[in-house]
Protein backbone atom coordinates (compact mmCIF):
# COMPACT_ATOMS: atom_id res chain seq x y z
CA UNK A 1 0.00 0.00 0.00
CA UNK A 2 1.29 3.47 -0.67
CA UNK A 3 1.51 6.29 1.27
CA UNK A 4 -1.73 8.14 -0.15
CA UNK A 5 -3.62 5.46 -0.13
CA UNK A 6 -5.02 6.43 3.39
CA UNK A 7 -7.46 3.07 3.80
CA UNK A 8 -9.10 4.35 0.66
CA UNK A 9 -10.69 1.75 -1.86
CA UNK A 10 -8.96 3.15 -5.49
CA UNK A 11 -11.89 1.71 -7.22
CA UNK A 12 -13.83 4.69 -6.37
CA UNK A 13 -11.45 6.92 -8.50
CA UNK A 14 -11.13 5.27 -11.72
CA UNK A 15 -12.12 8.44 -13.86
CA UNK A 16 -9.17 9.30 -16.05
CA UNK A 17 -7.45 12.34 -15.73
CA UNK A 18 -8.20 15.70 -17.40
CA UNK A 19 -5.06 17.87 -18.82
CA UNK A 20 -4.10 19.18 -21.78
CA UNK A 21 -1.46 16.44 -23.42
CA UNK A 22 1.47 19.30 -23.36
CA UNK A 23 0.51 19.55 -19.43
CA UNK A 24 3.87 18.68 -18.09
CA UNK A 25 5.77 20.96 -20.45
CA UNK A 26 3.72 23.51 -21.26
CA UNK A 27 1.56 23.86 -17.86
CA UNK A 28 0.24 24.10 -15.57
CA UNK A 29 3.43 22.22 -14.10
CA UNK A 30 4.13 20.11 -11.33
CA UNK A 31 6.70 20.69 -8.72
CA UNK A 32 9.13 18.45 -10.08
CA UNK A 33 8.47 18.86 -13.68
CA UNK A 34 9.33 23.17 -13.13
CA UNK A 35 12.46 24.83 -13.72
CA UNK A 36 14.51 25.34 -10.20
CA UNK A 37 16.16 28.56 -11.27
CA UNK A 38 13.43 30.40 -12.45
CA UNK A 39 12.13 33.15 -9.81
CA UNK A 40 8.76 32.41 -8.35
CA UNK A 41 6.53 33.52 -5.95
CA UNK A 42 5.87 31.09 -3.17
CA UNK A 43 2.49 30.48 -1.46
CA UNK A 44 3.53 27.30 0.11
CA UNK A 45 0.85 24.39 -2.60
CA UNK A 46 1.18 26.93 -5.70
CA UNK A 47 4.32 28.97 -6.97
CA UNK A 48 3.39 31.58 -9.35
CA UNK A 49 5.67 33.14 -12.12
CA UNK A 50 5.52 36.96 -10.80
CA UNK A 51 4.96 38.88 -14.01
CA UNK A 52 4.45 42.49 -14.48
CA UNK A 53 0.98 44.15 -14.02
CA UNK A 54 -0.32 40.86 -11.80
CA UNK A 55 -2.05 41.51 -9.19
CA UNK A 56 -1.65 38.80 -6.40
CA UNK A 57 -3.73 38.21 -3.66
CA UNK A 58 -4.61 35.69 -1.06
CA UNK A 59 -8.09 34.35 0.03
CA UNK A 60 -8.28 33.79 4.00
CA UNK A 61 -11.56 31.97 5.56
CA UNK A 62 -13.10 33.97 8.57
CA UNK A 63 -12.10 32.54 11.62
CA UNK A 64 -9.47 29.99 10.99
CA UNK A 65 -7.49 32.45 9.28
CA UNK A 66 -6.71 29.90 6.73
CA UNK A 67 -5.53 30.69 2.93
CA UNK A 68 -8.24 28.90 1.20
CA UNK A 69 -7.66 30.21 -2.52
CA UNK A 70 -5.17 33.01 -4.32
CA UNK A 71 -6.82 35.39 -6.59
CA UNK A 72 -4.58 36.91 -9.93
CA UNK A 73 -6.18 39.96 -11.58
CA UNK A 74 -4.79 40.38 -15.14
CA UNK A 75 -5.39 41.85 -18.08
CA UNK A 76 -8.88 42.90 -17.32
CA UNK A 77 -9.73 39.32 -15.88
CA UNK A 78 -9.54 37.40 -12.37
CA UNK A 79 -8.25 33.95 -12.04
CA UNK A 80 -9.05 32.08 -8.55
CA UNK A 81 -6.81 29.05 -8.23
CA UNK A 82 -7.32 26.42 -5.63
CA UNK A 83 -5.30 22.99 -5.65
CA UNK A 84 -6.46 19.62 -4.21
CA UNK A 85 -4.65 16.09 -3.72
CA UNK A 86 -5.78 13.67 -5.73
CA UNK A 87 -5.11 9.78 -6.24
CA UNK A 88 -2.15 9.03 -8.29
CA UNK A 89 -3.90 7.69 -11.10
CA UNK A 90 -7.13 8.62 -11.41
CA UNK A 91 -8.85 12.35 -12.20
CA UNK A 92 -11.31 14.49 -10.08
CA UNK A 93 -12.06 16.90 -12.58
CA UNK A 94 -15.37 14.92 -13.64
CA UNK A 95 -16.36 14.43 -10.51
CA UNK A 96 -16.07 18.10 -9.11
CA UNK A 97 -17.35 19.77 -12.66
CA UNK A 98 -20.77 17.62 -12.06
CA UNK A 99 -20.82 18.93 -8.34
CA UNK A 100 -20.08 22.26 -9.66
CA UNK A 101 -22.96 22.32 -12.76
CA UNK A 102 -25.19 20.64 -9.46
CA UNK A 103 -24.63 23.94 -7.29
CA UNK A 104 -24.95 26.82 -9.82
CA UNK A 105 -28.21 25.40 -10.98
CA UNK A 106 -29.61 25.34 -7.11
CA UNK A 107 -28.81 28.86 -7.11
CA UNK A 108 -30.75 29.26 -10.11
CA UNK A 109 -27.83 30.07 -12.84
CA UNK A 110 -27.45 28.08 -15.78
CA UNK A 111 -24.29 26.20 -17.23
CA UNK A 112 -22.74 24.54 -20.55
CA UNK A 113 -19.95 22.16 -20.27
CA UNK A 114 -17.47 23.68 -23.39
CA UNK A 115 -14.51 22.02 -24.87
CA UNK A 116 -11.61 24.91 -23.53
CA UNK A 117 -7.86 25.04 -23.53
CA UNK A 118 -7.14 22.87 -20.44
CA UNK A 119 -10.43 20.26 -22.14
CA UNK A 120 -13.76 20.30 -20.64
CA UNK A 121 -14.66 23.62 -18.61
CA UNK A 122 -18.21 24.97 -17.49
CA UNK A 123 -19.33 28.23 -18.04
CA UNK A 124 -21.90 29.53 -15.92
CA UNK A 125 -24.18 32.35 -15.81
CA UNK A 126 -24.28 33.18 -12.15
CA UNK A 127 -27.50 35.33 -10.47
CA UNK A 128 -25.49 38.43 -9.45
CA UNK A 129 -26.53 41.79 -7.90
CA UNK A 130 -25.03 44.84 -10.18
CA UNK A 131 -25.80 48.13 -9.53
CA UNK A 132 -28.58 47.20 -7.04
CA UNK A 133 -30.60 45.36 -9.29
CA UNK A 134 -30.41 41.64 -10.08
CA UNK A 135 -28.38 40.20 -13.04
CA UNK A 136 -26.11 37.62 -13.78
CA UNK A 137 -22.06 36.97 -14.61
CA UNK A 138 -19.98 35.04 -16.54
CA UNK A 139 -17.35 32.73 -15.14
CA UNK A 140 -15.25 30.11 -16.49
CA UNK A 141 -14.58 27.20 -14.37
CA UNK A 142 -11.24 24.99 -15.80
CA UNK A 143 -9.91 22.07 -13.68
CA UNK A 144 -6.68 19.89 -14.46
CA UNK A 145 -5.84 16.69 -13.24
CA UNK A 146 -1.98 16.48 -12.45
CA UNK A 147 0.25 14.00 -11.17
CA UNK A 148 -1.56 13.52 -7.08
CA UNK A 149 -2.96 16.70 -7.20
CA UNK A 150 -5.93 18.75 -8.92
CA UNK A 151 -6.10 22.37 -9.81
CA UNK A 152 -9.07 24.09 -10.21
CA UNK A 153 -9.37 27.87 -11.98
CA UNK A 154 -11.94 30.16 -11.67
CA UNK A 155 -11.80 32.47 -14.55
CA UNK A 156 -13.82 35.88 -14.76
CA UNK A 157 -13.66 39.35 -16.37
CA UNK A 158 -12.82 39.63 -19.90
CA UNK A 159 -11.36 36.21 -19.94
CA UNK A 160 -14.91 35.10 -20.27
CA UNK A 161 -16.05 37.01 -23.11
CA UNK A 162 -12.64 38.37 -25.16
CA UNK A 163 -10.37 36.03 -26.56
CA UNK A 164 -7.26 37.77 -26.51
CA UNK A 165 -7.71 38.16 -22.65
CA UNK A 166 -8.96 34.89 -22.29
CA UNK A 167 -5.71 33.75 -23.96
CA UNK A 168 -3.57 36.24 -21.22
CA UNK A 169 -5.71 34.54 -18.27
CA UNK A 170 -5.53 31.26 -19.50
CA UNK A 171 -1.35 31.68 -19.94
CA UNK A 172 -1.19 32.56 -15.91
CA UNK A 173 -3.37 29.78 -15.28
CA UNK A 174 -0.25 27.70 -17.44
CA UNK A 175 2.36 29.35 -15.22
CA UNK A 176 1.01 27.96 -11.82
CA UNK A 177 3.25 25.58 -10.43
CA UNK A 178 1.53 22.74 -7.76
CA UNK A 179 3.53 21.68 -5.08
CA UNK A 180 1.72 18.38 -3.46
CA UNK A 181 4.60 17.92 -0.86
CA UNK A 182 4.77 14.01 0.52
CA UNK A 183 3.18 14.46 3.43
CA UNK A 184 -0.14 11.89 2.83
CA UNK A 185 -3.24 13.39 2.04
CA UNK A 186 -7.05 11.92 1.48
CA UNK A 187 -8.07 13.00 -2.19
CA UNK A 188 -10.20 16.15 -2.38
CA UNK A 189 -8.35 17.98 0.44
CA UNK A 190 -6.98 21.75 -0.09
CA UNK A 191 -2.96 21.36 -0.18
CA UNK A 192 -2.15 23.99 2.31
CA UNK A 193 -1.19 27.69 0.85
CA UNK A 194 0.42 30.36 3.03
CA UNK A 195 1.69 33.77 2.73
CA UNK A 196 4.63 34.05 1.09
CA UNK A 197 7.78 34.01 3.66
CA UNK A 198 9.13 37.57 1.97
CA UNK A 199 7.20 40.01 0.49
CA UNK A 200 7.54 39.61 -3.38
CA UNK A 201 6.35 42.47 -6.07
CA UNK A 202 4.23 40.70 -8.69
């Protein structure tokens, strides 16, 4: 038995994995698979490639205090990354897109599952207040199943509706690197993020 197999029965995750076949050379990247010289920011699960005119920011859940997610404005869009353990040889991405589509609908939006950059994505419209007065918003949700983890992107702005930012958003998104660490996790679990341990200008 391995070390992340944590009593769980790995017949349960026998959905394939999600990335885009240039994945481990073009991105997003694992750990191992990223270039050691190259400057990063570090937020303890995900290294980012600092770049000019990103704005980086870190999501912290009331109460706990803990980083849940890191937001990246750019180019006229937002990107919310999150990443996850996951088996070794199996995906999530199905699982969590169906949970996701499941949600939105409860709250009343409406969703399409498109064929995107990173493979299947779902774009929602999302009930929204604007201005006072009740509308809706676009979001992109991408996923990709890497090698024991899962990242998941939340993409919204003009990255939803421009192609040329969508391309800019979707090219950070590339740049993330996951660290999943060895420490043994049970699939589905946020991989820890902190605050970077110097102060970095992104």
């Amino acid at each position: 038995m391995s070390d992340f197999d944590n009593g769980v029965d790995d017949e349960t995750y026998e959905e394939p994995k999600s990335a885009p076949a240039d994945r481990h050379i073009a991105g997003p990247l694992d750990d191992s698979e990223a270039n050691a010289v190259r400057p990063y920011v570090d937020l303890g699960g995900v290294k980012v490639v600092p770049r000019q005119d990103l704005q980086l920011r870190l999501e912290v859940e009331e109460g706990t205090q803990r980083v849940v997610a890191v937001g990246m404005d750019y180019a006229g869009s937002t990107l919310q990354i999150q990443p996850f353990a996951a088996p070794r040889t199996s995906g999530l991405w199905r699982e969590i897109r169906d949970q996701i589509v499941d949600q939105i609908q409860k709250q009343g939006g409406t969703t399409q599952i498109a064929d995107g950059p990173f493979g299947p994505e779902v774009l929602a419209q999302i009930p929204a207040s604007l201005g006072g007065q009740e509308g809706s918003r676009l979001v992109r949700f991408v996923g990709v199943d890497g090698p024991r983890w899962f990242l998941r992107g939340v993409i919204s702005g003009e990255g939803t509706v421009n192609a040329e930012a969508a391309a800019q958003i979707e090219d950070v998104f590339r740049s993330v690197v996951v660290v999943r660490g060895t420490t043994p996790m049970p699939p589905r679990d946020l991989i820890p993020l902190h605050i970077p341990a110097t102060s970095t200008d992104v």
